[in-house]
Protein backbone atom coordinates (compact mmCIF):
# COMPACT_ATOMS: atom_id res chain seq x y z
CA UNK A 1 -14.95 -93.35 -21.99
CA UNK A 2 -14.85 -89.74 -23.16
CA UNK A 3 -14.04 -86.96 -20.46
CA UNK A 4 -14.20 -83.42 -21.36
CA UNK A 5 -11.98 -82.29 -18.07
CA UNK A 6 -8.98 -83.44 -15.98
CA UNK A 7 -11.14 -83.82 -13.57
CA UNK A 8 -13.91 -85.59 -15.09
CA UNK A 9 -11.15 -88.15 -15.82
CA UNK A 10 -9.49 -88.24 -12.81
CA UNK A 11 -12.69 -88.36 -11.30
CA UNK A 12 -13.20 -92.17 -13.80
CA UNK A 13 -10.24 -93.47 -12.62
CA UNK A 14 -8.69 -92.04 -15.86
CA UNK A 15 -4.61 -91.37 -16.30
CA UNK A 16 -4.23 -88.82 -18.63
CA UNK A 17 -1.25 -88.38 -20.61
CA UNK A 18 -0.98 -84.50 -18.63
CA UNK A 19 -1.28 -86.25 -15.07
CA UNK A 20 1.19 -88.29 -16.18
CA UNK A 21 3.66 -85.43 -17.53
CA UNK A 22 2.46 -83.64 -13.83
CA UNK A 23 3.47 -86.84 -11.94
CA UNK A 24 6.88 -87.23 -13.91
CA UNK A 25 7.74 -83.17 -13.26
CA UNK A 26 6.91 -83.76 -9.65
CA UNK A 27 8.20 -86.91 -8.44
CA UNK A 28 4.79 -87.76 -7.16
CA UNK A 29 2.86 -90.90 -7.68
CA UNK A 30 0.73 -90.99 -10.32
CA UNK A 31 -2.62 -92.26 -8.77
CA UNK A 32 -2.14 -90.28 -5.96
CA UNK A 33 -1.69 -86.92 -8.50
CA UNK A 34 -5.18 -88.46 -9.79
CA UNK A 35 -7.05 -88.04 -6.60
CA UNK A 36 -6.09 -84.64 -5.50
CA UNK A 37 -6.98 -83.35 -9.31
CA UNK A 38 -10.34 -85.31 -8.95
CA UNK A 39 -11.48 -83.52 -5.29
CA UNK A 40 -10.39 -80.17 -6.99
CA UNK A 41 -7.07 -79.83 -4.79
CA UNK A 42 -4.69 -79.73 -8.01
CA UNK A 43 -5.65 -78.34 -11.22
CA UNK A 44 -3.74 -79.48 -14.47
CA UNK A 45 -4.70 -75.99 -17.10
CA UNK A 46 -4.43 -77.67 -20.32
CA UNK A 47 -7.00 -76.53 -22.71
CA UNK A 48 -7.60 -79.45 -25.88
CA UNK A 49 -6.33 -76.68 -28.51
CA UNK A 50 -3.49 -75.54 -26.19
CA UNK A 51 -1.13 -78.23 -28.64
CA UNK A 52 2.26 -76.51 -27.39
CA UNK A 53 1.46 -77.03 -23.68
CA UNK A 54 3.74 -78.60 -21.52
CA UNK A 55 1.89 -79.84 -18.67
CA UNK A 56 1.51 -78.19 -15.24
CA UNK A 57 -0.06 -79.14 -12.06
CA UNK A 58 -0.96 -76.28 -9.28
CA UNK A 59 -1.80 -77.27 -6.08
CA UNK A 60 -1.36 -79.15 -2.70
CA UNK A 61 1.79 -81.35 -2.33
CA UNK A 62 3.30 -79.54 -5.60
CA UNK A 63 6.09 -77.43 -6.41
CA UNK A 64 4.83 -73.80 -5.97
CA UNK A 65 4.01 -72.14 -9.55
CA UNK A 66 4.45 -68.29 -10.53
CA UNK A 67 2.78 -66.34 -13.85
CA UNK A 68 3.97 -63.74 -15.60
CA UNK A 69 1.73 -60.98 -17.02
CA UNK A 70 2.23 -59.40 -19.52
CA UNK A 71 0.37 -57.47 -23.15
CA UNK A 72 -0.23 -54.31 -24.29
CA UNK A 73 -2.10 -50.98 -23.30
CA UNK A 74 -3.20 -48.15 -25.40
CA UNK A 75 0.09 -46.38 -24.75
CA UNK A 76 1.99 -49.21 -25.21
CA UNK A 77 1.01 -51.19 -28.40
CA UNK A 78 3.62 -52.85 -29.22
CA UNK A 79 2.88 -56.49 -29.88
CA UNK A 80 6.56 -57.59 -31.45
CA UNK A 81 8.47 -56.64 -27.82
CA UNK A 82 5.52 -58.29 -25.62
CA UNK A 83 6.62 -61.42 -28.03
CA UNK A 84 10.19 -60.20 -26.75
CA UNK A 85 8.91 -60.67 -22.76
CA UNK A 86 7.72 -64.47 -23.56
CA UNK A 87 10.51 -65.76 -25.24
CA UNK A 88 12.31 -64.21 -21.83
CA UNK A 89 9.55 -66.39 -19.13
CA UNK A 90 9.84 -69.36 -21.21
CA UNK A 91 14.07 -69.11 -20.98
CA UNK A 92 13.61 -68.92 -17.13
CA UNK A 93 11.14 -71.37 -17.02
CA UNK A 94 8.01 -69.87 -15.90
CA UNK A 95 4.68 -72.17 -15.93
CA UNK A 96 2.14 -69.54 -16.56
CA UNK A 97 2.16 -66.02 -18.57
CA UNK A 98 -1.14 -64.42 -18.95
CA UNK A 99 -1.69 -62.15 -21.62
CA UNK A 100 -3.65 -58.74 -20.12
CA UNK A 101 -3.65 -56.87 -23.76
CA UNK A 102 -6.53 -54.35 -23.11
CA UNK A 103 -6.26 -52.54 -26.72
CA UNK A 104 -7.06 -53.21 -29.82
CA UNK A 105 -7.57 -56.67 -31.94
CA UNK A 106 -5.46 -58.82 -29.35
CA UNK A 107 -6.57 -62.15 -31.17
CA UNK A 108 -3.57 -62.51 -33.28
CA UNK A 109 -1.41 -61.66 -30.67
CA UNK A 110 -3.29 -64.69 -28.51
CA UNK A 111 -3.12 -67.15 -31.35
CA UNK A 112 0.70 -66.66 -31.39
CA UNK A 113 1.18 -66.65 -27.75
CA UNK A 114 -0.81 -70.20 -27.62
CA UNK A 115 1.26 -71.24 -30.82
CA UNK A 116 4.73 -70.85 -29.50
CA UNK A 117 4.25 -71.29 -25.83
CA UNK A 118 4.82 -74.15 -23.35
CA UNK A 119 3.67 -72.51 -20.70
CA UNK A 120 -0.11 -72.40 -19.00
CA UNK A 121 -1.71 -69.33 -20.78
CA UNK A 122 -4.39 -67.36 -18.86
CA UNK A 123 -6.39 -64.23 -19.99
CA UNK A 124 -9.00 -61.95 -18.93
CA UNK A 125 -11.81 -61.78 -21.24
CA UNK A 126 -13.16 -58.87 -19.84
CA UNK A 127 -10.41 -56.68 -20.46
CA UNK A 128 -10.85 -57.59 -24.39
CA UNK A 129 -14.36 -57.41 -24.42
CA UNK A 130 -14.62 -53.51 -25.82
CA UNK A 131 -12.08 -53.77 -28.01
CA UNK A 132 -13.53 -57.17 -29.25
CA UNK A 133 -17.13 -56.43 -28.95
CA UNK A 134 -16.74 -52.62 -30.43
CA UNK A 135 -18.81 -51.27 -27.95
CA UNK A 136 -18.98 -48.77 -24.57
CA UNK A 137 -19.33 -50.73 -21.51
CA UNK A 138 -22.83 -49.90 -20.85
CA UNK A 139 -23.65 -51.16 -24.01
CA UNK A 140 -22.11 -54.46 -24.07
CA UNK A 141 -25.03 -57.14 -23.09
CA UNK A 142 -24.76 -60.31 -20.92
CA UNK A 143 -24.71 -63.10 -24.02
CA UNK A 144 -22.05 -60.42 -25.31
CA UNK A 145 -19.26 -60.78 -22.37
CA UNK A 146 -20.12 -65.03 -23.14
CA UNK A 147 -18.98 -64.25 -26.42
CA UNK A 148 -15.41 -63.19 -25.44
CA UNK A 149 -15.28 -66.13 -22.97
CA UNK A 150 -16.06 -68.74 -26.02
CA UNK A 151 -13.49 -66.95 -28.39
CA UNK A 152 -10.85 -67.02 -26.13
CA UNK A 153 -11.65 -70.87 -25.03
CA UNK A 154 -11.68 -71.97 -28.60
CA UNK A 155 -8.23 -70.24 -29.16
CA UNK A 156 -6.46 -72.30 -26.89
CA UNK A 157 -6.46 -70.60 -23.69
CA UNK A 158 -5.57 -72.93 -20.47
CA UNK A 159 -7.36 -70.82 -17.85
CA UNK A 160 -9.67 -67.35 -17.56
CA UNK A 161 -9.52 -65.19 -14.67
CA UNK A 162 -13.93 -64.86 -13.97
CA UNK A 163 -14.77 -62.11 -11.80
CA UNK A 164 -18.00 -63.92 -10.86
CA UNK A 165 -17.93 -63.14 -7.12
CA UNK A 166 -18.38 -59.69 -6.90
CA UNK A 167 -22.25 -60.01 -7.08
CA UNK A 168 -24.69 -57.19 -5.59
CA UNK A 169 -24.50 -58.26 -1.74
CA UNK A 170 -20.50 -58.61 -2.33
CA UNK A 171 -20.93 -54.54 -3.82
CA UNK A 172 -22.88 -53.59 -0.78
CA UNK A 173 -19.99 -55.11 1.26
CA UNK A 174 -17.79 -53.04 -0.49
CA UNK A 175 -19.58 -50.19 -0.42
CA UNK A 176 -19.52 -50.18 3.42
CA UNK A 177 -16.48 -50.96 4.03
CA UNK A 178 -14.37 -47.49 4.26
CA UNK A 179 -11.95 -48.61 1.90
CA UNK A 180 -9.10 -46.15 0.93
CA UNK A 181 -8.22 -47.28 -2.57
CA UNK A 182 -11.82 -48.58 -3.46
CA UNK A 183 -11.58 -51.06 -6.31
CA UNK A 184 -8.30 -51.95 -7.54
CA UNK A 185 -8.64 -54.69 -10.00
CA UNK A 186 -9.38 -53.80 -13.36
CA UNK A 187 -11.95 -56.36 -13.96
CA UNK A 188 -13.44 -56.07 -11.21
CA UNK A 189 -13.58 -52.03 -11.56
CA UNK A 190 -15.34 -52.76 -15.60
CA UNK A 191 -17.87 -54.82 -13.52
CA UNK A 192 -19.04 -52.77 -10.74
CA UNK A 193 -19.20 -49.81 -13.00
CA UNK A 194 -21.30 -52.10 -15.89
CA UNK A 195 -23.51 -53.29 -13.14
CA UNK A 196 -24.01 -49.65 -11.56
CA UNK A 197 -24.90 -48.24 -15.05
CA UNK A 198 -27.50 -51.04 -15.88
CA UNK A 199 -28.35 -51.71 -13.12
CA UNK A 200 -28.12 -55.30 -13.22
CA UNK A 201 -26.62 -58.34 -11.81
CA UNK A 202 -22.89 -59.20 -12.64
CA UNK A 203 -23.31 -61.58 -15.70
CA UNK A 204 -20.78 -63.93 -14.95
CA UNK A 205 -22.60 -64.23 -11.68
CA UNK A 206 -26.52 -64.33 -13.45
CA UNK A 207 -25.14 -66.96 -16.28
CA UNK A 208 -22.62 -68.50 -14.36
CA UNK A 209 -23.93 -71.96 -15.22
CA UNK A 210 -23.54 -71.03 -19.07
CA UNK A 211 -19.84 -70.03 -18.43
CA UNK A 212 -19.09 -72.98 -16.96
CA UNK A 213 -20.53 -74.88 -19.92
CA UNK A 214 -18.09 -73.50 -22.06
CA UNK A 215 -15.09 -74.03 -19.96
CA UNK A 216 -15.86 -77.27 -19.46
CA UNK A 217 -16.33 -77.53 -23.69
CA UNK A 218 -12.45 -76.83 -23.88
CA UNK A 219 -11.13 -77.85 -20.48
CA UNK A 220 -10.45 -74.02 -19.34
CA UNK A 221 -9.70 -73.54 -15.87
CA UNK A 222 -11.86 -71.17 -14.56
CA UNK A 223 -9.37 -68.44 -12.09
CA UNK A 224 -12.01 -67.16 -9.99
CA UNK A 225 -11.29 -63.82 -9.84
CA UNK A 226 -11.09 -61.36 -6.35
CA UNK A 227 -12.83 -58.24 -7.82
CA UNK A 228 -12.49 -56.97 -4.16
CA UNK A 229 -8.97 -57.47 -3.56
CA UNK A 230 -7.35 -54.74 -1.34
CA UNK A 231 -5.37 -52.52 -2.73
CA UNK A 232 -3.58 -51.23 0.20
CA UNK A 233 -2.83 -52.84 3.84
CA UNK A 234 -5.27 -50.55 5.01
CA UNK A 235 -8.18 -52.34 3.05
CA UNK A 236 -6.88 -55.96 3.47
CA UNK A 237 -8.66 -58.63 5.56
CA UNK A 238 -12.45 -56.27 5.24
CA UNK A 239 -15.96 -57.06 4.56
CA UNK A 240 -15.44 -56.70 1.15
CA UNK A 241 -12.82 -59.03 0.79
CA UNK A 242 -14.00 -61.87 2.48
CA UNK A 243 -17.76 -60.84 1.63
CA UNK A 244 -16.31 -61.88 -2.31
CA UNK A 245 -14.25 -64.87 -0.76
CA UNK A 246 -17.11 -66.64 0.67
CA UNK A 247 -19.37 -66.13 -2.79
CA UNK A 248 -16.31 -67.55 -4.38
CA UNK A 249 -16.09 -70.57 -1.80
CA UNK A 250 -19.52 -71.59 -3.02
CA UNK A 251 -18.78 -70.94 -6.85
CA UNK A 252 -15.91 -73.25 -6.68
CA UNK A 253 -18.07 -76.27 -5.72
CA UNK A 254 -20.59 -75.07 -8.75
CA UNK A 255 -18.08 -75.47 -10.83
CA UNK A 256 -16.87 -78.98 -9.33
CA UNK A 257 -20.40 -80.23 -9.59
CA UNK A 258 -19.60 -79.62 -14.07
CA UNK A 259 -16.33 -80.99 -13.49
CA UNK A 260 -14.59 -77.50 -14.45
CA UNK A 261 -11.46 -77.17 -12.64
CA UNK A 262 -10.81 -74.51 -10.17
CA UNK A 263 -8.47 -71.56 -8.83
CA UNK A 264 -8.63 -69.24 -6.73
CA UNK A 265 -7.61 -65.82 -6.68
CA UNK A 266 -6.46 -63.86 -3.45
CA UNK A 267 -5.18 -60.78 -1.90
CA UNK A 268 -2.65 -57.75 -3.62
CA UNK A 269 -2.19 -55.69 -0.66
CA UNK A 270 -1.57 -57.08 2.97
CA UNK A 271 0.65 -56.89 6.22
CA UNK A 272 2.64 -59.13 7.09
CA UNK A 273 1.06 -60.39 10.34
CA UNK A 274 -2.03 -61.07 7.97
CA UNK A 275 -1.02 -63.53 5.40
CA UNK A 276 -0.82 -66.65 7.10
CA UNK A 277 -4.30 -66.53 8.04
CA UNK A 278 -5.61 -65.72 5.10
CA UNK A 279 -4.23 -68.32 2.95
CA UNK A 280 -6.14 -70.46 5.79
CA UNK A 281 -9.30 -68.74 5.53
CA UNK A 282 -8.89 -69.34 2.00
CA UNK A 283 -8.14 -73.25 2.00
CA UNK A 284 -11.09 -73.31 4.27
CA UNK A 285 -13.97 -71.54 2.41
CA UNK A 286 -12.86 -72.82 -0.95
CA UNK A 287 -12.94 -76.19 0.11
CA UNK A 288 -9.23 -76.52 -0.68
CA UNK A 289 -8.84 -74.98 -4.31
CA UNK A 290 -5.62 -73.92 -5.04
CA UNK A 291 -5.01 -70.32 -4.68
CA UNK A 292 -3.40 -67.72 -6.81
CA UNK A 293 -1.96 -64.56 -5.14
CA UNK A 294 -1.11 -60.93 -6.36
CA UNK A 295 2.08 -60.72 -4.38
CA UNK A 296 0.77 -60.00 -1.64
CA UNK A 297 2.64 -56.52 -1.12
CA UNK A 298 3.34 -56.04 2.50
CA UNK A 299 3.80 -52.24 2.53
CA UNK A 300 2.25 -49.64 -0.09
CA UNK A 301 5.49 -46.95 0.32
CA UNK A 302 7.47 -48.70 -2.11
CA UNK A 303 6.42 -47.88 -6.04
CA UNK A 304 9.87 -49.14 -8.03
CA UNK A 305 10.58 -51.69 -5.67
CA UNK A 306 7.14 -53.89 -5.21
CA UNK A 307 8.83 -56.92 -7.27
CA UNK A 308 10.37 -56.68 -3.64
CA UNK A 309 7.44 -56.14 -1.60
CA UNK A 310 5.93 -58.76 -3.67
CA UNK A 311 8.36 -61.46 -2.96
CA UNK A 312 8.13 -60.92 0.50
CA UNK A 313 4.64 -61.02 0.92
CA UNK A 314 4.52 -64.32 -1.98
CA UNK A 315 7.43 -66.39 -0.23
CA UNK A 316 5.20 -66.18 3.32
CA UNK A 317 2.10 -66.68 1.45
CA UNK A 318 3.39 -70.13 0.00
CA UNK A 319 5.20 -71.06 2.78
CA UNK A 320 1.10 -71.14 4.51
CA UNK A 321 -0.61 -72.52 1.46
CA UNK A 322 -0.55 -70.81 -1.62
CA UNK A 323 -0.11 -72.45 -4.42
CA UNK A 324 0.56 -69.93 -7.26
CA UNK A 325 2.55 -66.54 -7.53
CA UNK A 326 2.05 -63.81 -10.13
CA UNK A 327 5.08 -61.92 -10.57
CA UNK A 328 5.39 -58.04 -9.55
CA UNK A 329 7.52 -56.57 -11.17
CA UNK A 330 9.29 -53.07 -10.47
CA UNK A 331 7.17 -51.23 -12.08
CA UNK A 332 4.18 -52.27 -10.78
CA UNK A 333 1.93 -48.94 -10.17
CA UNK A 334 3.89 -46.55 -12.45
CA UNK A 335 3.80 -48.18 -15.85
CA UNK A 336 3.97 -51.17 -18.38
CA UNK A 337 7.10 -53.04 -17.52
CA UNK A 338 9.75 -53.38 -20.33
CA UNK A 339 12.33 -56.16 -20.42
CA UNK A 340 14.37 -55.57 -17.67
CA UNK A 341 11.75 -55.01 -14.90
CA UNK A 342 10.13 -58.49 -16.13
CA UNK A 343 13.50 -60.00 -15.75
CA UNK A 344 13.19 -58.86 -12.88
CA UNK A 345 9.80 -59.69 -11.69
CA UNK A 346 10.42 -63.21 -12.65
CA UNK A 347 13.51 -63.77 -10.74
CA UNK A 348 12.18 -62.16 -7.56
CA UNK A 349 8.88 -64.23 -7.81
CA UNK A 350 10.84 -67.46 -8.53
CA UNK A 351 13.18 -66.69 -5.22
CA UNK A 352 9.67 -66.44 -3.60
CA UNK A 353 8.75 -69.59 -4.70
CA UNK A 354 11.78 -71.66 -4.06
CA UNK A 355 11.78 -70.39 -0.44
CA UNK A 356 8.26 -71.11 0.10
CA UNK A 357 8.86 -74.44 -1.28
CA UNK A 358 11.86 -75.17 1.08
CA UNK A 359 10.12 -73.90 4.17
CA UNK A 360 6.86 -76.21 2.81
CA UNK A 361 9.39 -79.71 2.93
CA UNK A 362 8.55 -80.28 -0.84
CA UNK A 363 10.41 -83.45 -1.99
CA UNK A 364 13.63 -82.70 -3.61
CA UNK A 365 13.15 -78.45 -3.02
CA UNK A 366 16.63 -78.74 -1.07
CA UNK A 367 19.11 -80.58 -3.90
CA UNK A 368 20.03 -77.51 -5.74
CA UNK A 369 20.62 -75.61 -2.50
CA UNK A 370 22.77 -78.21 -1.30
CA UNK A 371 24.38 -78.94 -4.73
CA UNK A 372 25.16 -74.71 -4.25
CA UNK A 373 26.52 -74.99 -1.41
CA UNK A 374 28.96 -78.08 -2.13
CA UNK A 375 29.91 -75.60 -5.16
CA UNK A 376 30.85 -73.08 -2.68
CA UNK A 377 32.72 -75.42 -0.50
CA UNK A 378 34.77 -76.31 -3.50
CA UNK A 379 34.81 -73.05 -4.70
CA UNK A 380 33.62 -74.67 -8.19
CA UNK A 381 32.37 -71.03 -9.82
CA UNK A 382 30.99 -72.72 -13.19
CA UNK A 383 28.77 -74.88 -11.03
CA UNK A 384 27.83 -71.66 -9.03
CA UNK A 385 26.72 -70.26 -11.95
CA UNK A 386 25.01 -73.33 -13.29
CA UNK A 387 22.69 -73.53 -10.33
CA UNK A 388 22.33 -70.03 -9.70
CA UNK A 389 18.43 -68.74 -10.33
CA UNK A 390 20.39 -65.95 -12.81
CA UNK A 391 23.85 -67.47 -13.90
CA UNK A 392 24.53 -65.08 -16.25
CA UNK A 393 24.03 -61.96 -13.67
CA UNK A 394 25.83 -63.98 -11.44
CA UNK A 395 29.22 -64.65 -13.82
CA UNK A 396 28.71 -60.49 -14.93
CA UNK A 397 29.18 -59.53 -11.43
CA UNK A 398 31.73 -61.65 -10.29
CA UNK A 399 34.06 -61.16 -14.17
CA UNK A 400 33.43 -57.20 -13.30
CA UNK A 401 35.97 -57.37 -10.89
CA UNK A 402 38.02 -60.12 -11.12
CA UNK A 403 39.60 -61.27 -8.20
CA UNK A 404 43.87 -62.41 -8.15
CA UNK A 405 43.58 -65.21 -6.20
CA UNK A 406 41.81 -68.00 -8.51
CA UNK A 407 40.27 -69.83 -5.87
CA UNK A 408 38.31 -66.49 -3.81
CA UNK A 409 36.34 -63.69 -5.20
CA UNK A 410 37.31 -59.57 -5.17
CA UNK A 411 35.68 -58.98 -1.83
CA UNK A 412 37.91 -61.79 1.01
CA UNK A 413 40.93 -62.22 -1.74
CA UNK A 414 43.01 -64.44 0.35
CA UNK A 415 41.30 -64.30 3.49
CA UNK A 416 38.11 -66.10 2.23
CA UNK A 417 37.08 -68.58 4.76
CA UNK A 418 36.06 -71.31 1.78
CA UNK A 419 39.66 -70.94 0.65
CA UNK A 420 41.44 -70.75 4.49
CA UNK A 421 39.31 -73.74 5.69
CA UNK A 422 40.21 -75.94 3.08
CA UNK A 423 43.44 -75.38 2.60
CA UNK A 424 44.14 -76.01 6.49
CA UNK A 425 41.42 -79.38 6.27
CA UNK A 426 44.25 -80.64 3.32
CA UNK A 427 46.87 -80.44 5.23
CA UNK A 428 48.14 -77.08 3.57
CA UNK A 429 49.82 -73.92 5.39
CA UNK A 430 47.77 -70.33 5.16
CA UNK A 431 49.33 -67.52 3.78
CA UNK A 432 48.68 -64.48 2.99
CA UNK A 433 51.90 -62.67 1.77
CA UNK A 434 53.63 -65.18 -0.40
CA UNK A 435 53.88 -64.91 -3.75
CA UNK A 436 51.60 -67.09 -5.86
């Protein structure tokens, strides 16, 4: 038969060639991949025009999964080094970018991205809808944002964050909540102000139905945006927030009624002591849907530093159920991050991951640690740097000061315990004055 979705095929008994890619990535057995994507628990992103994608799967039982954002802003419109930032996810091995261009034509820019990349592409139509649509924001109609959605489908895109949940009773949550930093998603800011100047109903929310038509045209997975995230710890865990969550719990089983796979998106901001019960709360109103997590950042005092924050807040998150991290990256809050703080946003998020993964007992999450550590024993430093998350940062710091004893680094010498234990396990003497 014909199936328009994963899930409309998984949910025919179907084995697509993606599950199968999915099931070979993850070690997991391949009709047992099929059922979780058919109830909605794993989504495979893989829109039909998407020809470069390598398959993902996000969800329960799998290998946790971070995106990298990335695109350009008015002040910085430089397409040719946001081309410089994917080439850099793809070389560390990064399932997801997302382009967030918010200026300009970004089509071409899209069409390359989808071209060249293996990864899981996601966008945000709204964000190109008044530089695509040429219009103010009041002025833009309903069928108009539709439009957007539909172009950026038919381009190739694997998945679209929808801010659909942040309807009129979700706004009058907000409104009474006390919130210090008010809205703080983009989207979700365009929204609120569109539907405060018309004075109408959130379109995505009104037409939903006719969105999920044409995701389910291409195969897009529909990221159901949290227009009401909190911005600060302050705001986290409010009526707002889970006001939005619990429209969003019953839009995810709209969409599983058309057969359109589902995320989930969840907090930015949040202490510590609240994460582990939100990514509950989450599994439990969305009926299981993967979810998709800002971070979260576990302390607001730390601008230059949040890729930290971030992976904090994202290793506890996945180690209670999330499924997906988007990278913060160091710049988060001050500006457009360049090379360097994506680097870095990318290899804090992927430490995140790995950890959460551990901690989660995901098959085979261990080897490389272990592998690592039998490096170390052998004090093997080309295999360190092979399984290192950043070999090359790795061998630059330890060349930088070389050490004289082959077999230790600059910091023990002679006295490192790797070195001491083994030679006294083979039968060898310890010293520390002879000559070499």
């Amino acid at each position: 038969m014909q199936y328009k979705t994963q899930m409309e095929a998984a949910r025919n008994n179907i084995i697509t060639n993606e599950i199968r890619q999915v099931a070979a990535k993850e070690n997991m057995d391949i009709n047992k991949l099929r059922e979780l994507v058919a109830l909605g628990k794993i989504v495979i992103p893989a829109n039909k025009n998407h020809k470069a994608l390598s398959a993902e799967g996000i969800g329960e039982g799998l290998k946790t999964k971070i995106n990298v954002n990335l695109g350009v802003s008015g002040d910085c419109a430089d397409y040719t080094n946001e081309f410089e930032k994917v080439k850099l996810a793809i070389d560390f091995g990064v399932e997801s970018i997302m382009d967030l261009s918010n200026f300009g034509k970004t089509n071409t820019f899209r069409q390359q991205l989808i071209d060249y990349s293996p990864a899981i592409i996601g966008t945000v139509p709204i964000y190109d809808a008044i530089g695509y649509l040429e219009k103010d924001l009041p002025d833009i109609a309903a069928g108009d944002f539709l439009k957007v959605v539909e172009a950026h489908a038919r381009q190739g895109v694997d998945f679209m964050t929808i801010h659909a949940g942040i309807n009129r009773r979700a706004v009058e949550s907000f409104k009474n909540s006390g919130r210090i930093t008010n809205i703080v998603s983009r989207g979700g800011s365009l929204l609120f102000a569109w539907m405060e100047m018309t004075g109408k109903e959130n379109p995505f929310y009104e037409y939903y139905e006719e969105v999920l038509d044409i995701l389910r045209e291409y195969d897009v997975t529909i990221s159901l945006g949290d227009a009401l995230r909190p911005g600060s710890i302050h705001d986290s865990t409010d009526a707002g927030q889970i006001s939005e969550l619990v429209e969003l719990g019953a839009l995810t089983k709209r969409a599983w009624e058309k057969n359109v796979q589902v995320l989930v998106e969840g907090p930015g901001h949040m202490a510590l002591n609240e994460i582990a019960a939100n990514m509950t709360l989450e599994k439990r109103l969305c009926h299981g849907a993967p979810f998709y997590v800002l971070g979260p950042l576990v302390t607001d005092i730390a601008p230059g530093y949040d890729h930290i924050t971030s992976a904090i807040g994202g290793a506890i998150a996945a180690a209670n159920g999330a499924d997906f991290l988007c990278y913060v990256t160091p710049a988060e809050h001050l500006r457009l991050p360049d090379l360097q703080d994506v680097k870095e946003g990318i290899v804090a998020s992927k430490i995140a991951a790995h950890a959460a993964d551990i901690a989660k007992g995901i098959p085979g999450a261990r080897e490389i640690d272990n592998k690592m550590s039998d490096a170390r024993r052998r004090i093997d430093w080309e295999k360190m740097f092979s399984y290192a998350i950043d070999g090359k940062k790795a061998r630059e710091y330890f060349e930088s000061t070389p050490p004289s004893e082959k077999y230790s680094c600059s910091m023990c010498g002679k006295m490192c315990a790797m070195r001491t234990t083994n030679k006294i396990l083979n039968g060898e003497k310890v010293e520390f004055n002879a000559v070499n």
